[in-house]
N, C-alpha and C. Protein backbone atom coordinates (compact mmCIF):
# COMPACT_ATOMS: atom_id res chain seq x y z
N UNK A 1 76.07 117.31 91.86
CA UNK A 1 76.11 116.17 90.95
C UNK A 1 75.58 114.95 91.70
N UNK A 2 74.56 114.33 91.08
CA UNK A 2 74.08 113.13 92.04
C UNK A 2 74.82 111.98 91.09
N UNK A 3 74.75 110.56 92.11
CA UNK A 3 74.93 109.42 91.13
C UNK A 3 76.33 108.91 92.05
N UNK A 4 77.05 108.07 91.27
CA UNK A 4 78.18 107.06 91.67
C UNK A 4 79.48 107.60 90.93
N UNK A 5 80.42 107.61 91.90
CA UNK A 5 81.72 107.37 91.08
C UNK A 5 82.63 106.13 91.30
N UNK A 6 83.21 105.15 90.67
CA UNK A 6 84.03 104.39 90.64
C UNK A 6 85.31 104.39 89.97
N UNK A 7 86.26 104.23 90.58
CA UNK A 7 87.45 104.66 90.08
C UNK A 7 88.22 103.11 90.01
N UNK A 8 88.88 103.11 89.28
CA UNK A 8 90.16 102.07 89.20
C UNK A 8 91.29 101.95 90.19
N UNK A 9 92.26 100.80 90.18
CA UNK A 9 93.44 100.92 91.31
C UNK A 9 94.18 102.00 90.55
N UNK A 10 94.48 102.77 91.57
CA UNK A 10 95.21 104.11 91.74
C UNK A 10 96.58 104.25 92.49
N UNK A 11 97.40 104.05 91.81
CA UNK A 11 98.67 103.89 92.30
C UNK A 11 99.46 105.44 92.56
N UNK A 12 100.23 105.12 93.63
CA UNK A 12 100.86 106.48 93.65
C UNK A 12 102.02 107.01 92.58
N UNK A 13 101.93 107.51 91.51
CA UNK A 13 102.31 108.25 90.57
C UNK A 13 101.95 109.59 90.14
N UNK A 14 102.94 110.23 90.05
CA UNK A 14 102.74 111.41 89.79
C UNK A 14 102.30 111.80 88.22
N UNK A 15 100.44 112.15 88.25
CA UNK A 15 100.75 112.75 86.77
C UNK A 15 101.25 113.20 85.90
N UNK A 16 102.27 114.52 86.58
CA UNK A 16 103.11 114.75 85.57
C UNK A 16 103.90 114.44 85.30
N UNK A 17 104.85 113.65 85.93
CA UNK A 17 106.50 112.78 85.14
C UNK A 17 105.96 111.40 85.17
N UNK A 18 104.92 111.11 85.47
CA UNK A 18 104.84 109.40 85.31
C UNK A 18 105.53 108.52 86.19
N UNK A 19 106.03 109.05 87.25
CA UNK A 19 107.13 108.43 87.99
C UNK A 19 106.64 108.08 89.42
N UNK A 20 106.80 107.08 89.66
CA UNK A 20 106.55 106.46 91.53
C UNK A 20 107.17 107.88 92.29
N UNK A 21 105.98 108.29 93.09
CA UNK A 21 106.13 108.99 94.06
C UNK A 21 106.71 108.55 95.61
N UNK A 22 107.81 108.77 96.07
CA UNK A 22 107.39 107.91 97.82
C UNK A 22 108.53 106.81 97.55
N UNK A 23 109.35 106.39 98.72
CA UNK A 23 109.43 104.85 98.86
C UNK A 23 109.13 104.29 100.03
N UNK A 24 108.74 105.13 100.77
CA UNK A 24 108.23 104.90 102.31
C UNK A 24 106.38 104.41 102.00
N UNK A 25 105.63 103.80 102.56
CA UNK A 25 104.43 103.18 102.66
C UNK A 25 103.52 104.50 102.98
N UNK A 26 103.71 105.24 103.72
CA UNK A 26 103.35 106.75 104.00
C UNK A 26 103.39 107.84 102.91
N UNK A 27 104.70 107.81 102.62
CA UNK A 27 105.10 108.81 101.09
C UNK A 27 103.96 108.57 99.95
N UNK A 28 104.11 106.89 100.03
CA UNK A 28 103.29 106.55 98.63
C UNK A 28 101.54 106.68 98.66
N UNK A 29 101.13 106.35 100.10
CA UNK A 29 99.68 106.37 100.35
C UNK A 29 99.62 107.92 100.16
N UNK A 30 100.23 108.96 100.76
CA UNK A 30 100.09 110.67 100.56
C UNK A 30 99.61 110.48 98.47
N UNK A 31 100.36 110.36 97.98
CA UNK A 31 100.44 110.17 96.60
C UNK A 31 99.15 109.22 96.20
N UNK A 32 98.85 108.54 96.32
CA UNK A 32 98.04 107.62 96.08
C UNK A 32 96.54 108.53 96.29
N UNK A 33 96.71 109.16 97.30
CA UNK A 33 95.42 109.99 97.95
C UNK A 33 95.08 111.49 97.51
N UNK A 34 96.47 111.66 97.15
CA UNK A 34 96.38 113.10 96.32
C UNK A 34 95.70 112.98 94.93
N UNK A 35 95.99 111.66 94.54
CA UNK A 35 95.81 111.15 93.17
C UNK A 35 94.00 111.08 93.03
N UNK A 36 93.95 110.05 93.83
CA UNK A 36 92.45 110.04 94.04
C UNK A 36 91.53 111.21 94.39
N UNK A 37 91.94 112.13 95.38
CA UNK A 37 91.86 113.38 95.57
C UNK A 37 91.03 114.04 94.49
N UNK A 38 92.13 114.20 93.30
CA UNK A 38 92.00 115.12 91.97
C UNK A 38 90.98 114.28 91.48
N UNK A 39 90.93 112.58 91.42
CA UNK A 39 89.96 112.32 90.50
C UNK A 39 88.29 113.07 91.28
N UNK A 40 88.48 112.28 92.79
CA UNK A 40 86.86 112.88 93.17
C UNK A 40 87.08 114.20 92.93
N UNK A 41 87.32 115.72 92.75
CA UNK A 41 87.10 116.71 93.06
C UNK A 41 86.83 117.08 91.51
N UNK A 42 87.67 116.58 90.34
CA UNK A 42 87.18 116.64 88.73
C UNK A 42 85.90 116.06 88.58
N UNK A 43 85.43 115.00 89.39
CA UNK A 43 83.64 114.63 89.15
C UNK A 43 82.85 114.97 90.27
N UNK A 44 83.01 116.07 90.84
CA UNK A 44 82.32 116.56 91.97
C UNK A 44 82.28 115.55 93.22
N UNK A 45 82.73 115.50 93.33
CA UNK A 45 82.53 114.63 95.22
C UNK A 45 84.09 114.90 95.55
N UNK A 46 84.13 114.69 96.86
CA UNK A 46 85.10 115.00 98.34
C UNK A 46 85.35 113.35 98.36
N UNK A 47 86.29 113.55 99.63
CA UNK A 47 86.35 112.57 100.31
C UNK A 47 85.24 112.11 101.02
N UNK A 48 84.32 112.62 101.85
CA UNK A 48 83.50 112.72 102.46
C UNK A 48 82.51 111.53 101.50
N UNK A 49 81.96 111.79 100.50
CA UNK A 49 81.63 111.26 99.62
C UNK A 49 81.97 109.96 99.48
N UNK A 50 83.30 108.99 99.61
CA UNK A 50 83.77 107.99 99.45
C UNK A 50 82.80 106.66 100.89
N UNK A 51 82.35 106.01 99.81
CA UNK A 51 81.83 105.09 100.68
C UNK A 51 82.10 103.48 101.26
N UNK A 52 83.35 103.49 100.06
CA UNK A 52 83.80 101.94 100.13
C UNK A 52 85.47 102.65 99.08
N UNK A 53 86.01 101.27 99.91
CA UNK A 53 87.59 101.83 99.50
C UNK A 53 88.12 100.48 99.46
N UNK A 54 88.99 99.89 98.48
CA UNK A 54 89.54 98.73 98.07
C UNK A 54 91.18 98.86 98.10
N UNK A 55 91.95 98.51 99.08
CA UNK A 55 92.89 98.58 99.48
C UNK A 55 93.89 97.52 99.17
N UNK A 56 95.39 97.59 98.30
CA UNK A 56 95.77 96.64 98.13
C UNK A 56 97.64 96.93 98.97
N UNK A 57 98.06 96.25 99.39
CA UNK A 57 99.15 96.86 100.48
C UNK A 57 100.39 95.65 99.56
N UNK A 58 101.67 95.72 99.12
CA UNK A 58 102.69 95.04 99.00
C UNK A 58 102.85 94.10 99.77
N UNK A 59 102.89 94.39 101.24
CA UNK A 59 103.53 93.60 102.08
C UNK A 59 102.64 94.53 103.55
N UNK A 60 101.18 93.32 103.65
CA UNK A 60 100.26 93.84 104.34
C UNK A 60 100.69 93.57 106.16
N UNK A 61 101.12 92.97 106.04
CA UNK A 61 101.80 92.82 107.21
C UNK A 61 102.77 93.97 108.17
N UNK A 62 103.50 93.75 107.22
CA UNK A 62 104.64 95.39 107.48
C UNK A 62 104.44 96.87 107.44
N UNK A 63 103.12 97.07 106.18
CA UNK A 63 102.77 98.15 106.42
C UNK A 63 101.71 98.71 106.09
N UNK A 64 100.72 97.89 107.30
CA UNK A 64 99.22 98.25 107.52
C UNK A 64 99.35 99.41 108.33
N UNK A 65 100.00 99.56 109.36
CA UNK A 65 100.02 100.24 110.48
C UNK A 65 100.54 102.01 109.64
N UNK A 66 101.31 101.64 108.77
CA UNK A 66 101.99 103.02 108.46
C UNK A 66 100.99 103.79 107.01
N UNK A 67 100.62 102.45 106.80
CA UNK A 67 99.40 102.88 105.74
C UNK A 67 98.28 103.74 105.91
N UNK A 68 97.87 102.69 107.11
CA UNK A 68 96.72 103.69 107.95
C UNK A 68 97.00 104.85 108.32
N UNK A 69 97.57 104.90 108.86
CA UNK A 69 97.77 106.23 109.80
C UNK A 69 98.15 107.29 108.78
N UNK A 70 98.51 106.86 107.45
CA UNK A 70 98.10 107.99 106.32
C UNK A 70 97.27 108.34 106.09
N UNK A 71 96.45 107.33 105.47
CA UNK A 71 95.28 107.19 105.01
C UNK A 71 94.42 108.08 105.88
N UNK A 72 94.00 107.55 107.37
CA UNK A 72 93.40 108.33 107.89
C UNK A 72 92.85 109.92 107.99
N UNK A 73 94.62 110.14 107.61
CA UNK A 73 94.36 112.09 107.44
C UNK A 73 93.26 112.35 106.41
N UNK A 74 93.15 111.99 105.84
CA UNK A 74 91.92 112.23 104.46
C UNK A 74 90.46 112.19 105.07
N UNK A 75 90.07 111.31 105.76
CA UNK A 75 88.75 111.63 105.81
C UNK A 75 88.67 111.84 107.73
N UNK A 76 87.47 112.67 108.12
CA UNK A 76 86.81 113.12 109.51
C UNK A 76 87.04 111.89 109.89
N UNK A 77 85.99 111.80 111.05
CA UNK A 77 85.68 110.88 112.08
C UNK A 77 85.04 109.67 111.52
N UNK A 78 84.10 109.75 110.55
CA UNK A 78 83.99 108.82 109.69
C UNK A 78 84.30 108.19 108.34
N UNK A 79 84.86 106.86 108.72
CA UNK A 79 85.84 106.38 107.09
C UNK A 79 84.50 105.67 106.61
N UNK A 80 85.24 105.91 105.46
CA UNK A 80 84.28 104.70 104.35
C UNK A 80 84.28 103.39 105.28
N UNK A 81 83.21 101.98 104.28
CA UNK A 81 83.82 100.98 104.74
C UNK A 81 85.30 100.34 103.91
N UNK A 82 85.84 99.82 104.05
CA UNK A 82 87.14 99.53 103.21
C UNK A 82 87.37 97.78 103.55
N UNK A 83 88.03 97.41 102.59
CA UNK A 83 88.54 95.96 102.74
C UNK A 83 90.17 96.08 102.00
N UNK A 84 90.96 95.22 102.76
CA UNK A 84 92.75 95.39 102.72
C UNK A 84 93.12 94.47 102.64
N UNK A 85 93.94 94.24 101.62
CA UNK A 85 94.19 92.85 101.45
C UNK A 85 95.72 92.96 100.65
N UNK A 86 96.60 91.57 101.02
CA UNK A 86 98.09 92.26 100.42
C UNK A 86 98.11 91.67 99.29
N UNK A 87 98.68 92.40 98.23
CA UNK A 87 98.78 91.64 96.74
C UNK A 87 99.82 92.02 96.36
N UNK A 88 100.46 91.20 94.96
CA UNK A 88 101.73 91.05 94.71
C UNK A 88 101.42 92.44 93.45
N UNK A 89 102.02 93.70 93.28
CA UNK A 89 102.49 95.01 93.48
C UNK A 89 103.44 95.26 92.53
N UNK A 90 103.54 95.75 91.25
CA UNK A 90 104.43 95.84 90.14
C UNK A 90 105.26 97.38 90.69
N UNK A 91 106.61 96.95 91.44
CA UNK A 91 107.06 98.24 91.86
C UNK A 91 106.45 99.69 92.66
N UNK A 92 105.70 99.02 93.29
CA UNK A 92 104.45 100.01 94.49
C UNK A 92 104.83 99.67 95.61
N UNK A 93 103.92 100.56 96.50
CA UNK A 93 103.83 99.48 97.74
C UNK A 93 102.06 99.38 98.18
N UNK A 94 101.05 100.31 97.49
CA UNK A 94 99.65 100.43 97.57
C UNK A 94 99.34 100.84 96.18
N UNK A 95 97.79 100.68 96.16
CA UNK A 95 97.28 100.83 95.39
C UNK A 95 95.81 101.00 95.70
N UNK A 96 94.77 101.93 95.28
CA UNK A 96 93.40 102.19 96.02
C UNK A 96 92.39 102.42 94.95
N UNK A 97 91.27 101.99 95.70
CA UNK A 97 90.25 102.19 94.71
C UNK A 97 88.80 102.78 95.51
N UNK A 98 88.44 103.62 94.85
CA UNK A 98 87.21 104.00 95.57
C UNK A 98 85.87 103.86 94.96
N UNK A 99 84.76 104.07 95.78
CA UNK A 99 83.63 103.75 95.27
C UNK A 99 82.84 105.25 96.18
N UNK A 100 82.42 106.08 95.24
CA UNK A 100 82.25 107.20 95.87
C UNK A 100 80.67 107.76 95.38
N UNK A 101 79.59 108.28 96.31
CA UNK A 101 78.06 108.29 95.95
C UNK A 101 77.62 109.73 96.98
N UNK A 102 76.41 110.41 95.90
CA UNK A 102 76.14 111.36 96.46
C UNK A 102 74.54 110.97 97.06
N UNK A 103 73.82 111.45 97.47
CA UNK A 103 72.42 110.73 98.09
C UNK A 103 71.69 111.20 97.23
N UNK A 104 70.90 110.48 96.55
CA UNK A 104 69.81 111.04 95.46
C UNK A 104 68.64 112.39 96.17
């Protein structure tokens, strides 16, 4: 499949009960990534694929460090580029968005 995918903020919820996954910053990024996960793999692209990532953290301060080091497991040696920034969070603690492209 060639072309772009863009996805919306993606909160960690579980499709099937509708319910916040996680209360740990780790728990919820796993969830958040599984989520996103399913969307790239329903329009053909990987992680690998992801080229830019829009990161929104509760309380960026406290848990950048535990965020990351989730996050990380998802992609090799090379990450997208990404920008992180903390925003005020309706009962979350992240929220992600990707921007994902195959090479023509």
């Amino acid at each position: 499949m060639n072309g772009w995918l863009f996805t919306a903020g993606v909160g960690p919820v579980d499709p099937g009960s509708g319910k916040v996954v996680g209360v740990t910053i780790e728990e919820q990024t796993h969830q958040v990534m599984k989520n996103l996960g399913a969307i790239l793999s329903s329009a053909g692209f990987a992680y690998s694929d992801v080229v830019k990532a829009t990161v929104h953290l509760q309380d960026l301060e406290h848990d950048f460090a535990g965020f990351n080091q989730a996050y990380r497991h998802y992609f090799s040696d090379s990450l997208p580029v990404r920008t992180t920034v903390g925003s005020s969070l309706n009962k979350i603690l992240v929220e992600i968005d990707f921007i994902a492209g195959h090479a023509q």
